[in-house]
Protein backbone atom coordinates (compact mmCIF):
# COMPACT_ATOMS: atom_id res chain seq x y z
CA UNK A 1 -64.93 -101.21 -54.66
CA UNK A 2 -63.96 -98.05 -53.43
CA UNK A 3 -65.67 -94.98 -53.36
CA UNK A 4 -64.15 -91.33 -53.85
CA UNK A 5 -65.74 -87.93 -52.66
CA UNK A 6 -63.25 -85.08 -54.09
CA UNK A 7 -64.24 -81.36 -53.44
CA UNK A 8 -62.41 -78.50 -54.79
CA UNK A 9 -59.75 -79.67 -56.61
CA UNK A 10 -59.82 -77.33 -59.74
CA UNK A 11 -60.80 -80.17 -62.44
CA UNK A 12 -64.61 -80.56 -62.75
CA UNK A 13 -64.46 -83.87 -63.83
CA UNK A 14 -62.66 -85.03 -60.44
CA UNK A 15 -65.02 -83.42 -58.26
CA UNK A 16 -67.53 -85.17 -56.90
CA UNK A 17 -68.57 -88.05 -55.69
CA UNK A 18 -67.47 -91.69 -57.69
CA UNK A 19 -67.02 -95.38 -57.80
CA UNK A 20 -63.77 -96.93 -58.36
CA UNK A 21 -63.20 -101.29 -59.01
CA UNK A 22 -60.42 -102.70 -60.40
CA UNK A 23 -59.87 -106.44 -62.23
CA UNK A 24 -60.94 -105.10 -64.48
CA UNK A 25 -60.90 -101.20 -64.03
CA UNK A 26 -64.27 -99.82 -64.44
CA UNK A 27 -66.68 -97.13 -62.60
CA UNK A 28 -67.81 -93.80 -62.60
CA UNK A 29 -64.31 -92.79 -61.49
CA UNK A 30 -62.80 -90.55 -64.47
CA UNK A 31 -59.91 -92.19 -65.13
CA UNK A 32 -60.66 -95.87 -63.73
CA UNK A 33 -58.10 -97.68 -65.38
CA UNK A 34 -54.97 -95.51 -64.88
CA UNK A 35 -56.66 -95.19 -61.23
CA UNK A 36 -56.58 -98.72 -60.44
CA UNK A 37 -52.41 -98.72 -62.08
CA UNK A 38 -51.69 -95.72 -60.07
CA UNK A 39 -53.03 -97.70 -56.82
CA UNK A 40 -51.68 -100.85 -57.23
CA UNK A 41 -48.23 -98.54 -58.25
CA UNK A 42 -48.48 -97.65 -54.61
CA UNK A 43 -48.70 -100.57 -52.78
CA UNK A 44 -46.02 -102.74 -55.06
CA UNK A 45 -43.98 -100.17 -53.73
CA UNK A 46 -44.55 -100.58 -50.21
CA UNK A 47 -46.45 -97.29 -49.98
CA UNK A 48 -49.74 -98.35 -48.62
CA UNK A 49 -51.51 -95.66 -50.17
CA UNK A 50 -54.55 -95.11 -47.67
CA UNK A 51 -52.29 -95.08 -44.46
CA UNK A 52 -52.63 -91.46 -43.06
CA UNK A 53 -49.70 -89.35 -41.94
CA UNK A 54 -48.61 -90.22 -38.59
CA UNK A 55 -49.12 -88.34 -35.81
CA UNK A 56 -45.72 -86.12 -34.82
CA UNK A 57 -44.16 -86.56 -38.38
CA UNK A 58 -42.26 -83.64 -39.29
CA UNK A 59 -44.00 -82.21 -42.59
CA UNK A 60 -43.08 -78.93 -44.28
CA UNK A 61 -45.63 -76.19 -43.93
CA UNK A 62 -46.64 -76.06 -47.59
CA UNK A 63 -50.04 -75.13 -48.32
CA UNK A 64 -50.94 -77.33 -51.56
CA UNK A 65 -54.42 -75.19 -51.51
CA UNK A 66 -58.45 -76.38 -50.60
CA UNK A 67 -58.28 -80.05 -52.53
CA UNK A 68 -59.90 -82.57 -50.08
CA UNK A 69 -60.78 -85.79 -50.94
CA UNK A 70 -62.22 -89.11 -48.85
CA UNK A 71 -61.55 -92.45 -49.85
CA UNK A 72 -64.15 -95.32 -48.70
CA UNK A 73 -64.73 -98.70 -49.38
CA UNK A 74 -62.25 -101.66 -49.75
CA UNK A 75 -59.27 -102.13 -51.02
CA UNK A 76 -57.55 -105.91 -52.50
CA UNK A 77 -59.83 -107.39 -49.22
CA UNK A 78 -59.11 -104.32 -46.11
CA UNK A 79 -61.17 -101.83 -45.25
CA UNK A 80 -60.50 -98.29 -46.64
CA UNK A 81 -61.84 -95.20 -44.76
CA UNK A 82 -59.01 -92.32 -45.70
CA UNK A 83 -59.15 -88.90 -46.08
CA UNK A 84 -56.77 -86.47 -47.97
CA UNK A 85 -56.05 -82.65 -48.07
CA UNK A 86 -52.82 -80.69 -48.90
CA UNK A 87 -52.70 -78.76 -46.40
CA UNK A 88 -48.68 -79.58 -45.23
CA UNK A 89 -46.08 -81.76 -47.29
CA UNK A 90 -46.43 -84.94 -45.51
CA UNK A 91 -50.25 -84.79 -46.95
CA UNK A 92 -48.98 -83.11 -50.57
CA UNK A 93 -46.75 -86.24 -50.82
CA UNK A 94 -49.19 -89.02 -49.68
CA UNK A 95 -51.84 -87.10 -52.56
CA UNK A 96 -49.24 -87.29 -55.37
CA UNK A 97 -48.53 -90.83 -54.73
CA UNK A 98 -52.39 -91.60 -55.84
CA UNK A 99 -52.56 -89.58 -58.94
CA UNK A 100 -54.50 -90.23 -61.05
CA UNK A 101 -56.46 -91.92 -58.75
CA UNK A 102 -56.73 -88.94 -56.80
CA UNK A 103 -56.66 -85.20 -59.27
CA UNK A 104 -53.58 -83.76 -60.64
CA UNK A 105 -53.76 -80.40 -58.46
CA UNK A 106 -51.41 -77.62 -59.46
């Protein structure tokens, strides 16, 4: 189960705060089954989507605007305690690679 707190992402049905499982997808989570593709998307391809940026990678200064979100919970058996902005590239990137687990922000 994993549990989502999104805050100002521009889509009122993301924000808030939400429940997420998968096998099968269900929750309060807005989209739960494309969620729970879009995640297991991620890891398949070796992107281990709750991983944070590392510290001293080289990310574009992009502002992707105020979209914050925190992921808790756990995820196929490991703990998940991740948060996400979009405030450089690195973190635009690493946000994109959960949608639609995590909002669509434009």
């Amino acid at each position: 189960m994993l549990r989502f707190t999104v805050r100002d992402s521009g889509d009122p049905a993301y924000d808030g705060t939400y429940e997420l499982r998968c096998r099968p997808a269900r929750g309060g989570h807005p989209a739960p089954l494309r969620a729970c593709g879009a995640l297991d998307r991620a890891e398949a391809e070796g992107k281990e989507p709750f991983r944070a940026v590392p510290s001293g990678a080289m990310c574009t200064m992009v502002d992707g605007g105020p979209a914050t979100a925190r992921v808790t919970g756990f995820w196929h058996g490991r703990a998940v305690d991740a948060d996400f902005s979009r405030h450089n590239g690195c973190e635009i990137d690493r946000w994109q690679a959960l949608v639609p687990a995590l909002p669509r922000v434009r």
